[in-house]
Every structure is written in C-alpha cells, then in structure tokens.
N, C-alpha and C. Protein backbone atom coordinates (compact mmCIF):
# COMPACT_ATOMS: atom_id res chain seq x y z
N UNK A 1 7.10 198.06 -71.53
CA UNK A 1 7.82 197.25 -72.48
C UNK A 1 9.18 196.82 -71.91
N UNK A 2 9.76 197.84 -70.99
CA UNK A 2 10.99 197.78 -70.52
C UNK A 2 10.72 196.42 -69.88
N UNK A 3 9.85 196.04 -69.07
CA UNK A 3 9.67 194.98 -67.79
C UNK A 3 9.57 193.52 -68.84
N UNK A 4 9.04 193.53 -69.91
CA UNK A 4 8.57 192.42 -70.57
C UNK A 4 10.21 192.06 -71.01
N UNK A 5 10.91 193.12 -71.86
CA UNK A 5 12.45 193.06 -72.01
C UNK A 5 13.29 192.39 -70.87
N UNK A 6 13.08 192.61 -69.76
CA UNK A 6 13.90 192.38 -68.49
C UNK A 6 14.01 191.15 -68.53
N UNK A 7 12.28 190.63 -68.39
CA UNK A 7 11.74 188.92 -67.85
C UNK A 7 12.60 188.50 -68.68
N UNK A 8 12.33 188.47 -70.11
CA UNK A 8 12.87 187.51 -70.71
C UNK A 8 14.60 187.31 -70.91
N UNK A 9 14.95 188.14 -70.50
CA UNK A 9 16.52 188.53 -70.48
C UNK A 9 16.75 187.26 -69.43
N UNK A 10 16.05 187.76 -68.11
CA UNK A 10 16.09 186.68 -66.76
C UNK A 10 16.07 185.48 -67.07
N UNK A 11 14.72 185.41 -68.07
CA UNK A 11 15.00 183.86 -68.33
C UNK A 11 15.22 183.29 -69.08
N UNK A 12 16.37 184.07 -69.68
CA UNK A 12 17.13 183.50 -71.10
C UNK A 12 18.20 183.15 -69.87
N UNK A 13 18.96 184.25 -69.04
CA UNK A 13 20.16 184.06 -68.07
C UNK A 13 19.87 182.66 -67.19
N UNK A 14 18.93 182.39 -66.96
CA UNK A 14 18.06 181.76 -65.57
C UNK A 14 18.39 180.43 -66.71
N UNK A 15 18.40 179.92 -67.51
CA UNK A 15 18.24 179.02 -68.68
C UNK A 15 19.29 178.52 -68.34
N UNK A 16 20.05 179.39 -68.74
CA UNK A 16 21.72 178.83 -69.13
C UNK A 16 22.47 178.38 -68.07
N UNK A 17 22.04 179.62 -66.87
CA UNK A 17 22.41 178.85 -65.13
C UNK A 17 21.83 177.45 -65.40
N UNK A 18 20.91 177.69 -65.62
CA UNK A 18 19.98 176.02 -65.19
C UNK A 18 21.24 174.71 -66.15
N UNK A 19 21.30 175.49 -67.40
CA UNK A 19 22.13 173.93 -68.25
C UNK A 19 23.50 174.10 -67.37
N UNK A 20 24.03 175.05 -67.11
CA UNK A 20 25.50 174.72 -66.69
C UNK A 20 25.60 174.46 -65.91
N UNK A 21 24.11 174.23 -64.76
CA UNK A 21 24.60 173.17 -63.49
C UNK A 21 23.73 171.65 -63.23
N UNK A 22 23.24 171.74 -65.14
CA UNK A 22 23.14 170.40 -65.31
C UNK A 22 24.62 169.28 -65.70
N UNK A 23 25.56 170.46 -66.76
CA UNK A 23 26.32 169.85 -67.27
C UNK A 23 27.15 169.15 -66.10
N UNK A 24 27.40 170.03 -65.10
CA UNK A 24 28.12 169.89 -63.90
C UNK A 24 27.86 168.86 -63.24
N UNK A 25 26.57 168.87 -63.08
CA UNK A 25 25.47 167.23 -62.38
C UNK A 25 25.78 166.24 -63.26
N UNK A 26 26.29 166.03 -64.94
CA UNK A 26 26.18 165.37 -65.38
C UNK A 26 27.99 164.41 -65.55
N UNK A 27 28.65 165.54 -65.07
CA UNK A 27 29.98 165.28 -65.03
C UNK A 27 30.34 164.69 -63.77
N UNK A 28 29.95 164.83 -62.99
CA UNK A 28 29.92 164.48 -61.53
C UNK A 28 29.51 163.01 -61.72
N UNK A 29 28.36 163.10 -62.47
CA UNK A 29 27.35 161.56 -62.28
C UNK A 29 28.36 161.03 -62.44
N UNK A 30 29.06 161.55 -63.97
CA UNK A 30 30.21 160.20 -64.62
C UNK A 30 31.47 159.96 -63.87
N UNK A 31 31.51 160.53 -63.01
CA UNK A 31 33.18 160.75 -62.39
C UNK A 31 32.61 159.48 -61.00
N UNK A 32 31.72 159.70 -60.63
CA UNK A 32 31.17 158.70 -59.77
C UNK A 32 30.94 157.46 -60.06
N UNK A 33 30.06 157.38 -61.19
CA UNK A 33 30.02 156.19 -61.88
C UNK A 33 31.26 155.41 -62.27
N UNK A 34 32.19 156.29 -62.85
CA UNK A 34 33.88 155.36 -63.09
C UNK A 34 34.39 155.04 -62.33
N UNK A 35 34.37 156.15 -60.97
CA UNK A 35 34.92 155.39 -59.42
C UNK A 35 34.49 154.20 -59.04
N UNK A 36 32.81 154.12 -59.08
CA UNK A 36 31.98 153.03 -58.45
C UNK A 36 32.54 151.81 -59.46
N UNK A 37 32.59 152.06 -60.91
CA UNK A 37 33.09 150.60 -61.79
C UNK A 37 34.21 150.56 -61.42
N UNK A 38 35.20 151.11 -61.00
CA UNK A 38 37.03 150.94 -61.07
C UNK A 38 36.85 150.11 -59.71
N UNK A 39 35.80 150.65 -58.36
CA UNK A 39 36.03 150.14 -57.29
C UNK A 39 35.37 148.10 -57.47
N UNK A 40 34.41 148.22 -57.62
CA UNK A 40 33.79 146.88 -58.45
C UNK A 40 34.79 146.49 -58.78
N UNK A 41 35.47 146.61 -59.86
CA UNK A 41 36.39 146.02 -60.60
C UNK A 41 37.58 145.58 -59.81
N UNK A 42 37.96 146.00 -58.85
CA UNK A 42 38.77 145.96 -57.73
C UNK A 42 38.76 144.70 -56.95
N UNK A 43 37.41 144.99 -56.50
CA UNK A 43 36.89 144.25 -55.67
C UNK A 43 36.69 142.39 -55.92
N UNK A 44 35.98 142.51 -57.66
CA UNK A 44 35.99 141.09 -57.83
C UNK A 44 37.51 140.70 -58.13
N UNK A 45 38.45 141.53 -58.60
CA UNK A 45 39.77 141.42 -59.10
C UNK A 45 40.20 140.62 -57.72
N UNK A 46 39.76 141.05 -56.32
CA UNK A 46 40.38 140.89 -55.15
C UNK A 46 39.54 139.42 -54.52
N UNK A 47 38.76 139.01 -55.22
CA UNK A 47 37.90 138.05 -55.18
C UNK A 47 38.17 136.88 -55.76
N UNK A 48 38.29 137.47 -56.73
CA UNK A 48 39.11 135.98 -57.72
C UNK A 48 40.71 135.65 -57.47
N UNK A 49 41.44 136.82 -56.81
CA UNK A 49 42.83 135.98 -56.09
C UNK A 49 42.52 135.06 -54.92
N UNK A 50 41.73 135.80 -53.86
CA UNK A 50 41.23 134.95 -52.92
C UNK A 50 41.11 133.84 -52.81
N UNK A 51 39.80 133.77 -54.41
CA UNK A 51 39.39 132.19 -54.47
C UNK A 51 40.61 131.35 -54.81
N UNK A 52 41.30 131.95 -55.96
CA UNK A 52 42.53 130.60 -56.49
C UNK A 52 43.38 130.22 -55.35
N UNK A 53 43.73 131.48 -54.09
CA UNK A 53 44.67 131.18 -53.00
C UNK A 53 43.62 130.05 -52.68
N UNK A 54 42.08 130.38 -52.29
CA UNK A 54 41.63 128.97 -51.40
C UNK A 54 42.14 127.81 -52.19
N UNK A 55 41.15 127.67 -53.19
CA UNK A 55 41.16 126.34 -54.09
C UNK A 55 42.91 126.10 -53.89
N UNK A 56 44.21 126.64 -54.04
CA UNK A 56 45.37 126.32 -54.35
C UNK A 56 45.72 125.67 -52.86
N UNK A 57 45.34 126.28 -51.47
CA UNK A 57 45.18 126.11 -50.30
C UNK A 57 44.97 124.27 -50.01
N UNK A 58 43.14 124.23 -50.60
CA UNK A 58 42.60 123.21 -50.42
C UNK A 58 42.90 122.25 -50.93
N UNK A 59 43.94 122.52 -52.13
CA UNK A 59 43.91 121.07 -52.93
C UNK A 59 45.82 120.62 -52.78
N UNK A 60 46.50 121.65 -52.42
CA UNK A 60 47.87 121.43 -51.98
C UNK A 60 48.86 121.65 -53.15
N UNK A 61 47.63 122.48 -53.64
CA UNK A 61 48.74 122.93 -55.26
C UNK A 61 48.67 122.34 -56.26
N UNK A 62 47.99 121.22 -56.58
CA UNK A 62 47.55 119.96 -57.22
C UNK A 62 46.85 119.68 -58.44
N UNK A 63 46.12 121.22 -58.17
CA UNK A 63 45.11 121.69 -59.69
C UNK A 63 45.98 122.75 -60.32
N UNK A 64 46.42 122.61 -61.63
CA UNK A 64 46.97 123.28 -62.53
C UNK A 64 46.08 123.97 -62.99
N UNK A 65 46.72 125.58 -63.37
CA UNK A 65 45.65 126.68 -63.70
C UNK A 65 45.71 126.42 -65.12
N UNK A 66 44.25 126.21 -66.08
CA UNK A 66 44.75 126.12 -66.71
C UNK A 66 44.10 127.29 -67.86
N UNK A 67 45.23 127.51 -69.02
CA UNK A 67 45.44 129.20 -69.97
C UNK A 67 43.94 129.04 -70.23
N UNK A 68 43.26 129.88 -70.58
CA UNK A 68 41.77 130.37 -71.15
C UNK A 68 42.04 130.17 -72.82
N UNK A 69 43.82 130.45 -73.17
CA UNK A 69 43.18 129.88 -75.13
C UNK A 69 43.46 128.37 -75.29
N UNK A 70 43.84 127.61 -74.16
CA UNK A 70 43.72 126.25 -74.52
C UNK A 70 42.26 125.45 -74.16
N UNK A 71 41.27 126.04 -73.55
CA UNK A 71 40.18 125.76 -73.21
C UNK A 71 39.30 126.44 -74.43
N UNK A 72 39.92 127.78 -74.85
CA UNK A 72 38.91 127.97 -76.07
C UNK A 72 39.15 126.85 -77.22
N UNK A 73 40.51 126.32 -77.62
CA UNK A 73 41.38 125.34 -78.45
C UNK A 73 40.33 124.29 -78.12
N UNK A 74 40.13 123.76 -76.94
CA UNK A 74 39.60 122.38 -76.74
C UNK A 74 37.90 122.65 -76.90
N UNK A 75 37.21 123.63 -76.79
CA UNK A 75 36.08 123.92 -76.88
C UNK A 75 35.75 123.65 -78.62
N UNK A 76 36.53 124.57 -79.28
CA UNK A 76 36.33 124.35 -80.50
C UNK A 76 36.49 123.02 -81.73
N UNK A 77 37.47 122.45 -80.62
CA UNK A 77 37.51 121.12 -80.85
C UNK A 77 36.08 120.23 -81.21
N UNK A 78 35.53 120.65 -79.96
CA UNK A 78 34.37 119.68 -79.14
C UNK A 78 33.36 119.62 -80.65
N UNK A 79 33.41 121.26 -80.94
CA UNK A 79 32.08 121.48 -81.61
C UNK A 79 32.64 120.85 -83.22
C-alpha cells in the first residue's frame, strides 16, 4: 500500500514540476514575443523615416507632408 501511496505522491509532485516549467515556457514565449513586436516596430518606424528622407531627397522638398486629420476632414467630405 505504502508503494501505491509513494507513486501517486510522485505524480502529484511530477505534475506541478511539469506546470511550473510550463508557466516559465509560457513567460518566456511572451517576453520574446514583445521583443520580436518592439523590434518590428522599430524597424518599420526606421523604414518610414527612410522613405520620407527619399521622397523629401527626390522631390527637393517640394511635397508637403500632409496631417492625417486633414485627410480624414477631406475624406469625409468626399462621402
């Protein structure tokens, strides 16, 4: 009876090892995952200065940037 007591002790213990180095796997995932989006996010951030330096480059300064709520203003216009 003693041995049947033991097992299951083991794999009640053996259980809980198992979740707490899921939780761990699961914290990790996310800590990776926010790096990988922050770095992305970086990256096109570093993409879209690029482009406006070209375009500002190519056209000699000539194209005015223009605000995103006056294009929503004129959009709503349209409709």
């Amino acid at each position: 009876m003693n041995i049947k007591k033991s097992a299951v002790a083991v794999l009640l213990v053996s259980g809980l090892v198992l979740m707490s180095g899921c939780d761990q796997a699961e914290k990790a995932a996310q800590q990776m995952l926010s790096k990988t989006a922050e770095s992305a996010k970086q990256a096109i951030d570093d993409t879209h200065k690029a482009a406006e330096q070209a375009l500002s480059d190519a056209t000699g300064g000539l194209v005015e940037k223009e605000q995103p709520e006056q294009e929503n203003k004129d959009s709503s216009k349209a409709i």
